[in-house]
N, C-alpha and C. Protein backbone atom coordinates (compact mmCIF):
# COMPACT_ATOMS: atom_id res chain seq x y z
N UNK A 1 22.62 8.95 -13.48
CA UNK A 1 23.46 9.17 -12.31
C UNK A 1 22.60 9.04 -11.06
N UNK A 2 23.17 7.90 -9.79
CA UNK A 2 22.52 8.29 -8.83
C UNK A 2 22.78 9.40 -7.92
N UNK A 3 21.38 9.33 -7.37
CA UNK A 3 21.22 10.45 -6.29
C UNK A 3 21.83 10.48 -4.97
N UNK A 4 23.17 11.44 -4.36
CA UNK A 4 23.50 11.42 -3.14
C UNK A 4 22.52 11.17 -1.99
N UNK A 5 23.00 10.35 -1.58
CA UNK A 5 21.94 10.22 -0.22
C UNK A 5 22.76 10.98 0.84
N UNK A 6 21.50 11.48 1.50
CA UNK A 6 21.89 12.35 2.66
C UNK A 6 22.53 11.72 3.66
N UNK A 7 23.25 12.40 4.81
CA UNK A 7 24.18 11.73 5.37
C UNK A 7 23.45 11.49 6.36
N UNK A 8 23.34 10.62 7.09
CA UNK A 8 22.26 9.46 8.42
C UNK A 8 21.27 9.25 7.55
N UNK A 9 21.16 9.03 6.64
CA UNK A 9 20.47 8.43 5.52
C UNK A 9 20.10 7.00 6.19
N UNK A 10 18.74 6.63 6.54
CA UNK A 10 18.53 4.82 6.80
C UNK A 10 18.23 4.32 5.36
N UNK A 11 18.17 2.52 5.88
CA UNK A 11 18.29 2.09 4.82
C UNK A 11 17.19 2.26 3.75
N UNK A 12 15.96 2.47 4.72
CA UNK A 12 14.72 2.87 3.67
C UNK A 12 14.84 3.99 2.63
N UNK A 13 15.73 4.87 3.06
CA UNK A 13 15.54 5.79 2.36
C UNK A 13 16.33 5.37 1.22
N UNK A 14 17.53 4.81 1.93
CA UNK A 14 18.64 4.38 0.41
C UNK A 14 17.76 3.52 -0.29
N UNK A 15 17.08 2.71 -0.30
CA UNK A 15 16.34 1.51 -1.29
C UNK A 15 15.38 2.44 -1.93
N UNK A 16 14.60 3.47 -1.24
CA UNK A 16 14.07 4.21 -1.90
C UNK A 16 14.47 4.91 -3.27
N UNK A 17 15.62 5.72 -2.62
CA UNK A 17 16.64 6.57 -3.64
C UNK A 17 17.01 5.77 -4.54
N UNK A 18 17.26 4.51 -4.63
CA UNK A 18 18.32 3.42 -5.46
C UNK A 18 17.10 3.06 -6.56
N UNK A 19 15.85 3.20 -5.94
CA UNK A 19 14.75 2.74 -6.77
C UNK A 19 14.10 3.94 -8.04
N UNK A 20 14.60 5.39 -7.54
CA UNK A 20 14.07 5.77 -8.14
C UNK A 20 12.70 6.28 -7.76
N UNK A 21 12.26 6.08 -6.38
CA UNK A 21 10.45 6.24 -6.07
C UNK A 21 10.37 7.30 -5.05
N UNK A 22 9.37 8.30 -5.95
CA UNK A 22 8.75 9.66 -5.35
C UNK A 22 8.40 9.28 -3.80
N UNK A 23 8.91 10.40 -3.33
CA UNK A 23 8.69 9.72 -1.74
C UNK A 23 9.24 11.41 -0.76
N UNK A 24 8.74 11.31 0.61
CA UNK A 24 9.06 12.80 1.32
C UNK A 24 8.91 11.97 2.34
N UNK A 25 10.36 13.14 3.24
CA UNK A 25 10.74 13.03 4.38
C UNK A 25 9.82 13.56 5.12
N UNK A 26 9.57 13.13 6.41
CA UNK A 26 8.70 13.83 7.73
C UNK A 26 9.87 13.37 9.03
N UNK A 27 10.96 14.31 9.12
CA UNK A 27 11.47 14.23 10.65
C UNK A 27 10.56 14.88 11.38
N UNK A 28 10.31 14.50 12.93
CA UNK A 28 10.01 14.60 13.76
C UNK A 28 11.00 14.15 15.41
N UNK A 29 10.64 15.56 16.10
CA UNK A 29 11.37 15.28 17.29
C UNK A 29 10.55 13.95 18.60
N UNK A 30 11.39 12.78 18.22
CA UNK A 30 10.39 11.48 19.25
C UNK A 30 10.22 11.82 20.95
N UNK A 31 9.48 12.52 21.44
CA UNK A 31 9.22 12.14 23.05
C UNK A 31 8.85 10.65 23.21
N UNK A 32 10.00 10.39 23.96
CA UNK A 32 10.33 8.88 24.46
C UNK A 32 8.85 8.81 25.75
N UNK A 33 9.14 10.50 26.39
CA UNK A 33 7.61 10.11 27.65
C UNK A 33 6.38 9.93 26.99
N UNK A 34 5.91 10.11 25.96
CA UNK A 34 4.54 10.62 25.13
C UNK A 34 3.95 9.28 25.12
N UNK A 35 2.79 9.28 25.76
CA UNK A 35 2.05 7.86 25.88
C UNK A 35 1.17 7.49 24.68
N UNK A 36 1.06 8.34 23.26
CA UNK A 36 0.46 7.77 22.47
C UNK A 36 0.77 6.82 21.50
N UNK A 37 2.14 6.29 21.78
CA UNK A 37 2.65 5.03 21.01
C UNK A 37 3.01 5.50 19.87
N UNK A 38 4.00 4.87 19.21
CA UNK A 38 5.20 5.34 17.98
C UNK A 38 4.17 5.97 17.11
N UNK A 39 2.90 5.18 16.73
CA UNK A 39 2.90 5.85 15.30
C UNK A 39 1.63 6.92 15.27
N UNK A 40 0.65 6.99 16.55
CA UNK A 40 -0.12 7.69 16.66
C UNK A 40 0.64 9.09 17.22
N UNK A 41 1.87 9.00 17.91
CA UNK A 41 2.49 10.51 18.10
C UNK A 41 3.08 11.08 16.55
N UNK A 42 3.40 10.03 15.68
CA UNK A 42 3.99 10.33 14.60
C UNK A 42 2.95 10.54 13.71
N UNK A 43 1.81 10.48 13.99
CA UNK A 43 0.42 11.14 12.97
C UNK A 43 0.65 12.35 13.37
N UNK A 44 0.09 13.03 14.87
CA UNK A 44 0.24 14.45 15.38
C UNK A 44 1.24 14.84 15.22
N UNK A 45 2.43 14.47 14.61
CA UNK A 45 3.77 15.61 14.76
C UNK A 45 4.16 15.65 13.49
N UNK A 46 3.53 14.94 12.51
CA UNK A 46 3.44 15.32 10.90
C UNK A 46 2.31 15.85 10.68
N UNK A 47 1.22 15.98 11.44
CA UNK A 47 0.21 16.62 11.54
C UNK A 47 -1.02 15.90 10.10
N UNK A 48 -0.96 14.74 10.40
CA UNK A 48 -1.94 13.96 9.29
C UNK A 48 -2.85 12.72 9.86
N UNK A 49 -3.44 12.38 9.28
CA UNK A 49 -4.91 11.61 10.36
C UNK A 49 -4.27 10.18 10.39
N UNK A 50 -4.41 9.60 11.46
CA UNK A 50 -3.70 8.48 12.11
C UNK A 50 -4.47 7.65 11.10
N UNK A 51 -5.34 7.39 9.95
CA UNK A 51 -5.49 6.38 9.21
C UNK A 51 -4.74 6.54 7.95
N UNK A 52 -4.11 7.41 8.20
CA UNK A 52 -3.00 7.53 6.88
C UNK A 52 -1.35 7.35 7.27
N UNK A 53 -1.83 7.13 8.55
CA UNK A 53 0.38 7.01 9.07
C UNK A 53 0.12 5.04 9.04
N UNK A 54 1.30 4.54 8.73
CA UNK A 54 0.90 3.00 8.90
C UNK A 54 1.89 2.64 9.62
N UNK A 55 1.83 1.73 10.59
CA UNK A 55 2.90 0.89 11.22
C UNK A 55 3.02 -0.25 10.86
N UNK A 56 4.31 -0.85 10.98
CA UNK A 56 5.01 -2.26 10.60
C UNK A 56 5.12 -2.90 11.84
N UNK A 57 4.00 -4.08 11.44
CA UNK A 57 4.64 -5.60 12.33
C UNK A 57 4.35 -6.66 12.02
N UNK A 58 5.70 -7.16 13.10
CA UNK A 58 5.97 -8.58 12.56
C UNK A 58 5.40 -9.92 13.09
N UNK A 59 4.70 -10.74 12.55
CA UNK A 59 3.94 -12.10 12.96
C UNK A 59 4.60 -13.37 12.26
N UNK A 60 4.48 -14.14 12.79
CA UNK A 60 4.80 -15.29 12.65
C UNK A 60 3.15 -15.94 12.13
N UNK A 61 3.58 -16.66 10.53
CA UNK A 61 2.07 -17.24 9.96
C UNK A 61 2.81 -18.25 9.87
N UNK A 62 1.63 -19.78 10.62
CA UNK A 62 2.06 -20.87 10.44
C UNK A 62 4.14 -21.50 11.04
N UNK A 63 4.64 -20.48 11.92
CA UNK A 63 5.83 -20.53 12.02
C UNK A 63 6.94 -19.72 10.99
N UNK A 64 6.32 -19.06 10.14
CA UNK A 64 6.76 -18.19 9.21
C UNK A 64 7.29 -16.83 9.25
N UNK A 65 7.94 -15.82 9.85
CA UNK A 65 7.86 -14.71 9.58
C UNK A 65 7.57 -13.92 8.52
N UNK A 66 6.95 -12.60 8.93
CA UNK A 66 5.77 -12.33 7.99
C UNK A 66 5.62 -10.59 8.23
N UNK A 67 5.14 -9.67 7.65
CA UNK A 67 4.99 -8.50 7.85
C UNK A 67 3.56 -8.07 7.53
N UNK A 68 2.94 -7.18 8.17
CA UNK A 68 1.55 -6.77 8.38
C UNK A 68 1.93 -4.99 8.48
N UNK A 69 1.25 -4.20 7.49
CA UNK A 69 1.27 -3.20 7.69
C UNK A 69 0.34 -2.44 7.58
N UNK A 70 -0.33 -2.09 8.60
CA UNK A 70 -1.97 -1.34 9.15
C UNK A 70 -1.64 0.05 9.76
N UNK A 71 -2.75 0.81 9.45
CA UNK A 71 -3.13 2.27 10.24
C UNK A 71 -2.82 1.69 11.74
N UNK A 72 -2.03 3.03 12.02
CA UNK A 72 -1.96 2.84 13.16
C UNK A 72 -3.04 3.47 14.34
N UNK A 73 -4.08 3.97 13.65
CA UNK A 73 -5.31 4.05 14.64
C UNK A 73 -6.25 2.50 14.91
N UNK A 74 -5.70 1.35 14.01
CA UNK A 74 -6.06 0.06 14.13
C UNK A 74 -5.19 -0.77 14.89
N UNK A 75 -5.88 -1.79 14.43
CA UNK A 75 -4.77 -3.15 14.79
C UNK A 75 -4.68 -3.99 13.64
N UNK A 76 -3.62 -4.98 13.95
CA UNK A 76 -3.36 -6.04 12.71
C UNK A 76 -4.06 -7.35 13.48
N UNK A 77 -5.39 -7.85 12.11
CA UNK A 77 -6.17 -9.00 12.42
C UNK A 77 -4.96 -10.26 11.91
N UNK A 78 -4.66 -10.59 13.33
CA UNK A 78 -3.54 -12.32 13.01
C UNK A 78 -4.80 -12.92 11.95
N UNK A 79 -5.91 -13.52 12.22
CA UNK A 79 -6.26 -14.38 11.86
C UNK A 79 -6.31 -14.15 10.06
N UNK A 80 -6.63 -12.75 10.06
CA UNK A 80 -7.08 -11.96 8.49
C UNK A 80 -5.31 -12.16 8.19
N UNK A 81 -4.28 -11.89 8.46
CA UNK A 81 -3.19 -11.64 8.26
C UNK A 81 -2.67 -13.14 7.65
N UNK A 82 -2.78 -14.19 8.60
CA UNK A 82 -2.78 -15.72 8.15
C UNK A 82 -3.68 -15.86 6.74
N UNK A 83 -4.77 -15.92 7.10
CA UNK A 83 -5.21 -16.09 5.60
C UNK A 83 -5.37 -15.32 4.30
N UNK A 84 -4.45 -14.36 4.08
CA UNK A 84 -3.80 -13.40 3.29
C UNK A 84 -2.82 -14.16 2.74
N UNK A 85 -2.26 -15.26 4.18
CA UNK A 85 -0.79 -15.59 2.97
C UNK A 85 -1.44 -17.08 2.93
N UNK A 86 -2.38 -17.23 2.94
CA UNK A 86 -2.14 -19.22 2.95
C UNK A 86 -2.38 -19.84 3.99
N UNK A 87 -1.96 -19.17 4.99
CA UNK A 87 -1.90 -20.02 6.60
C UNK A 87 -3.05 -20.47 7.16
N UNK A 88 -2.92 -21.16 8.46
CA UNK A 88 -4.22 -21.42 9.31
C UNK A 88 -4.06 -20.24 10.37
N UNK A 89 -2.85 -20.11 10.76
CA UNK A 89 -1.99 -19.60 12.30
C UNK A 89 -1.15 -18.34 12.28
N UNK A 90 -1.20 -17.10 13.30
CA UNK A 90 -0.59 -15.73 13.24
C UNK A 90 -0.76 -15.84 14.43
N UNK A 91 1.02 -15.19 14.91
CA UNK A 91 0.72 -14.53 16.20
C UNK A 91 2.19 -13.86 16.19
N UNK A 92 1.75 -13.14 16.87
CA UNK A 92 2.93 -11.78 17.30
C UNK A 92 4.23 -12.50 17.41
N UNK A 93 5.44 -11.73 16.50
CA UNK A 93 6.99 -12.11 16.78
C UNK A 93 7.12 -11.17 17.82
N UNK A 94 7.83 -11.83 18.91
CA UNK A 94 8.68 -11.09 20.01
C UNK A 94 9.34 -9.89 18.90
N UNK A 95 9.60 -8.60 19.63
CA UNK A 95 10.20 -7.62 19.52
C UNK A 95 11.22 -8.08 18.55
N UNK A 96 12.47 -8.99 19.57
CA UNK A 96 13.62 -9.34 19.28
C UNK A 96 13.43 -9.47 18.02
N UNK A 97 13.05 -10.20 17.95
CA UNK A 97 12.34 -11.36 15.89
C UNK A 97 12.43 -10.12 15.18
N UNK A 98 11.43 -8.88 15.52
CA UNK A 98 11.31 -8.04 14.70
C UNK A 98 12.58 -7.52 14.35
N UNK A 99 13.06 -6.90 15.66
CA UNK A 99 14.76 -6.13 15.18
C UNK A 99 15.48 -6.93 14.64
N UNK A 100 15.81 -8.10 14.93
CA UNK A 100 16.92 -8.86 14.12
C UNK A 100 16.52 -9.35 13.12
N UNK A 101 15.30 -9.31 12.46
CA UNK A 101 15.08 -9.75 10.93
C UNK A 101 14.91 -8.26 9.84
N UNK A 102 14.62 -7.16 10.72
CA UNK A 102 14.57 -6.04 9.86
C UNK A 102 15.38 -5.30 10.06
N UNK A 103 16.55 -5.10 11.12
CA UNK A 103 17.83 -4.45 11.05
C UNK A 103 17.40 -3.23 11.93
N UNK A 104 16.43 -3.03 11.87
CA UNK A 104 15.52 -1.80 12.96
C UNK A 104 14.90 -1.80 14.21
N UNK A 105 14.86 -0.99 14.77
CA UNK A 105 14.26 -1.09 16.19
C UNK A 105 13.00 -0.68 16.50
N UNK A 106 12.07 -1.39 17.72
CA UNK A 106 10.53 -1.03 17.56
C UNK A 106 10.57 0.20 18.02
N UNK A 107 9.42 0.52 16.99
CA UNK A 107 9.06 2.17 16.83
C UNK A 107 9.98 3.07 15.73
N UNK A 108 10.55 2.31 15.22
CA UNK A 108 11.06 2.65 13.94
C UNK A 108 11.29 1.75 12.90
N UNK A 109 10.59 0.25 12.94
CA UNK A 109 10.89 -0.23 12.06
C UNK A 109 10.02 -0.02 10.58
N UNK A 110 10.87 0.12 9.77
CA UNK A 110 10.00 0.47 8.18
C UNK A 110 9.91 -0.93 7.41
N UNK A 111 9.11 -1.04 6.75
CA UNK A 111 8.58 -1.86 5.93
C UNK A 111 9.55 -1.80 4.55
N UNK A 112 10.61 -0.94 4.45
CA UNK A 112 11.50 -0.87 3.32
C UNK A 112 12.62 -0.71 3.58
N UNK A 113 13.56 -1.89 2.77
CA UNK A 113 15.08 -1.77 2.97
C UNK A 113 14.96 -2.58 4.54
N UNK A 114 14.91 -3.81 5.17
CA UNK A 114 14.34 -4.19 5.79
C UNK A 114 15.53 -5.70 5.68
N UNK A 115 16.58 -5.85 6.44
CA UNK A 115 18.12 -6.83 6.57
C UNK A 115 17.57 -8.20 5.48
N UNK A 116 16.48 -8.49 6.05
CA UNK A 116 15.82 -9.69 5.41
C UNK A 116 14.50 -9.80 4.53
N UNK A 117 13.85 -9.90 3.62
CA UNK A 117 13.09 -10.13 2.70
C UNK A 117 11.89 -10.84 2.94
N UNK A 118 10.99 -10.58 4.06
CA UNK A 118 9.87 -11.45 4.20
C UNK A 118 8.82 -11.28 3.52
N UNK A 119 7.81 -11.92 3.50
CA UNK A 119 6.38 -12.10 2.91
C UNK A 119 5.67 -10.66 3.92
N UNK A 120 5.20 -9.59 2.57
CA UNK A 120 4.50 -8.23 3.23
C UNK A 120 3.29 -8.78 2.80
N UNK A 121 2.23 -8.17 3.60
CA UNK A 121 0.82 -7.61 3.47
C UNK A 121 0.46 -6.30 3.86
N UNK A 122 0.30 -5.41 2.81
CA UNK A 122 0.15 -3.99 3.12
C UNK A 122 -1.75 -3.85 3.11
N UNK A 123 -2.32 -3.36 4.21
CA UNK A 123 -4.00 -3.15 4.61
C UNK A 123 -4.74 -2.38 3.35
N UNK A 124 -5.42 -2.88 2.88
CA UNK A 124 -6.32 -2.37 2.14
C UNK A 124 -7.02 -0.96 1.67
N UNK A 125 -6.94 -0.64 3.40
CA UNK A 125 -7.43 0.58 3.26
C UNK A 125 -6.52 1.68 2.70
N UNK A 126 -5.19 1.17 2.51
CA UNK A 126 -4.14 2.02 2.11
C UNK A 126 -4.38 2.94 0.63
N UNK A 127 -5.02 1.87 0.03
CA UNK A 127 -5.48 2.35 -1.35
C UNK A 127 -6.44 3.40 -1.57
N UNK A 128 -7.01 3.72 -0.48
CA UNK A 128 -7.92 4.60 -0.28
C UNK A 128 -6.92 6.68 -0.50
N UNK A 129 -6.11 6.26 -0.32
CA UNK A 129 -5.03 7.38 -0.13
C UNK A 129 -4.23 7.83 -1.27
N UNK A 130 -3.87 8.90 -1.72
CA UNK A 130 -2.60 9.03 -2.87
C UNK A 130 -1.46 8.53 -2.25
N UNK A 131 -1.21 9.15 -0.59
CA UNK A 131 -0.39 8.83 -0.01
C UNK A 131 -0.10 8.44 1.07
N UNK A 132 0.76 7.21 1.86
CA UNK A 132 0.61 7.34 2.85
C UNK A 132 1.87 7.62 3.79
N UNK A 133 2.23 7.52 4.78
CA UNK A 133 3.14 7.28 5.89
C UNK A 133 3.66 6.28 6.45
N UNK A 134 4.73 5.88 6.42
CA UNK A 134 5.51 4.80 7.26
C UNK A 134 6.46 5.34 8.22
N UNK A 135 7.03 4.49 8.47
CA UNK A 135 8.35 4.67 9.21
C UNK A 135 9.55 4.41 8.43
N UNK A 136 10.10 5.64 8.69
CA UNK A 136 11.54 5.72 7.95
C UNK A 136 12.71 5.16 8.20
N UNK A 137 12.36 4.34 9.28
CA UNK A 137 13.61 3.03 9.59
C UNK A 137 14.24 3.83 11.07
N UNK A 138 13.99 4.99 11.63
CA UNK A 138 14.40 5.52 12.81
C UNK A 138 12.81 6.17 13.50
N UNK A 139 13.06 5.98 14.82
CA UNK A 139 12.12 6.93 15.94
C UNK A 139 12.09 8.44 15.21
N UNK A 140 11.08 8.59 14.97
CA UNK A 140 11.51 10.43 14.51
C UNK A 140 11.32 10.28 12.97
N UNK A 141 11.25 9.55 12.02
CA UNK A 141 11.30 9.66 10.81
C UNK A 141 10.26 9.03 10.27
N UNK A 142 9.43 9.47 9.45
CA UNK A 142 8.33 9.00 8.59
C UNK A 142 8.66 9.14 7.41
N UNK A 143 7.98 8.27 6.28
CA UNK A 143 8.38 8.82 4.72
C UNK A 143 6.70 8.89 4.02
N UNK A 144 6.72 9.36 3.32
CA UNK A 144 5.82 9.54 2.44
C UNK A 144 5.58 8.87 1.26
N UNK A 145 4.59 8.33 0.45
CA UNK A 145 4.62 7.70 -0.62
C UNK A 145 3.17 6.85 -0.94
N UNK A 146 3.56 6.93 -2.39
CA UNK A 146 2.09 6.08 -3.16
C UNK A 146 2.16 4.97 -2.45
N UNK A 147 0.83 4.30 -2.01
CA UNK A 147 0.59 3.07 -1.47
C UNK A 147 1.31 2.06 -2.63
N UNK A 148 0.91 2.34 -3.96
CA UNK A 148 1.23 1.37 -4.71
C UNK A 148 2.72 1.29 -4.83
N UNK A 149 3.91 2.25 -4.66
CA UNK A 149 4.67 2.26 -4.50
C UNK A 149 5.72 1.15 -3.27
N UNK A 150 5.03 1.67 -2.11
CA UNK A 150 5.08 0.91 -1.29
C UNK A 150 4.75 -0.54 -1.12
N UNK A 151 3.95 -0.92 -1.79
CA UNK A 151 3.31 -2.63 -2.37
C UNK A 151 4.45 -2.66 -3.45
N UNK A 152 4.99 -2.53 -4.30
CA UNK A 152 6.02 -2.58 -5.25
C UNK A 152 6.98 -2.86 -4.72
N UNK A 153 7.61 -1.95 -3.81
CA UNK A 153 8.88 -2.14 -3.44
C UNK A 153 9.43 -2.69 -2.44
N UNK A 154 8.51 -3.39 -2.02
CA UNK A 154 7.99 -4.07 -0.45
C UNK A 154 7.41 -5.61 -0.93
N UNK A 155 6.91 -5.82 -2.12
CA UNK A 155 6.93 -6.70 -2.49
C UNK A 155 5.32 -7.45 -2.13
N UNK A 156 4.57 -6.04 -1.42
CA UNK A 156 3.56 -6.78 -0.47
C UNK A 156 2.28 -7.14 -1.47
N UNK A 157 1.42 -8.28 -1.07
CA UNK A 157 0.12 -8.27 -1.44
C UNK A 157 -0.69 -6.87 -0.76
N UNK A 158 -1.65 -6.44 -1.07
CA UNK A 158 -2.87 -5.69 -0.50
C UNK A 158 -3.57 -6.82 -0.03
N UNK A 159 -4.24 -6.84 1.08
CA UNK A 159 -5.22 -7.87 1.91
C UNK A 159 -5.85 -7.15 3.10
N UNK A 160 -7.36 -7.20 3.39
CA UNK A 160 -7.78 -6.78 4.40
C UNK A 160 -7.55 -7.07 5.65
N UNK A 161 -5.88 -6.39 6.42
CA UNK A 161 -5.48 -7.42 7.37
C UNK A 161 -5.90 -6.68 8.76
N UNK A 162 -6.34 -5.14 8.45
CA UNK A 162 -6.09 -4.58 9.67
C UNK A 162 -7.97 -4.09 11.06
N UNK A 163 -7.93 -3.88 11.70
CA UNK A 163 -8.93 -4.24 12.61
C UNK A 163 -9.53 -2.97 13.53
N UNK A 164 -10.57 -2.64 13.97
CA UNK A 164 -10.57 -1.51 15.03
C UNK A 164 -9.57 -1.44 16.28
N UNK A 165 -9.37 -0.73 16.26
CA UNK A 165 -8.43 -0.46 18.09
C UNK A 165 -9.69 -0.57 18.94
């Protein structure tokens, strides 16, 4: 029997639930003024070290859309990110690209349950962790979960994509 999903349930969580994969909620209240950017305020307000919260974004490899998911005390290396999948070429999708291919909006977009199905690369260092942090598909929501989980259900390679800030 499946599991009721809670009501404002996003889609990450439903693909989660539908899957079956161990995973915890982290709501958090989003200050829209807070200048430390989506996912480094969302380390301090789950209260866990910004190399364990990860953010999702989206690049274009070779004209491709593509997903890169790094600590958000880093950055995502385009060039490392391209040659992860094959490519010569990475560079940043406009915002727009991002929301309308993942159904989510920046600063909440999750890497799961995601409108469209692109090519993931989840950062290396992820493995270093039992668990890590994403975004739960809303501002305010993080989820919890095995890296390997997240490479499973996300479909992603592991590749060293992500860089110092």
């Amino acid at each position: 029997m499946a599991k009721k999903h809670e009501v404002g349930a996003t889609p990450a969580v439903h693909t989660l639930v539908e899957a079956g994969i161990n995973h915890t909620l982290h709501p958090y209240t989003h200050d829209p003024s807070s200048d430390l950017g989506y996912g480094l305020e969302a380390a301090a307000a789950i209260g866990v070290d910004a190399d364990q919260v990860f953010k999702t974004l989206c690049a274009y490899v070779d004209g491709h859309l593509s997903v890169g998911i790094v600590p958000v005390s880093g950055m995502l290396d385009l060039k490392a990110l391209a040659a992860a999948f094959g490519g010569k070429r990475a560079e940043m999708a406009p915002p727009a690209d991002a929301e309308r291919s993942s159904g989510y909006v920046v600063g909440g977009i999750s890497p799961i349950g995601q409108r469209k199905a692109l090519p993931t690369a989840l950062d290396e260092t992820a493995e270093l962790y039992d668990v890590i942090y994403v975004s739960g598909g809303r501002r305010g929501l993080d989820i919890g979960l095995a890296p390997a989980d997240l490479a499973r259900i996300t479909g992603a390679i592991i590749a060293p994509i992500a860089k110092d800030a």
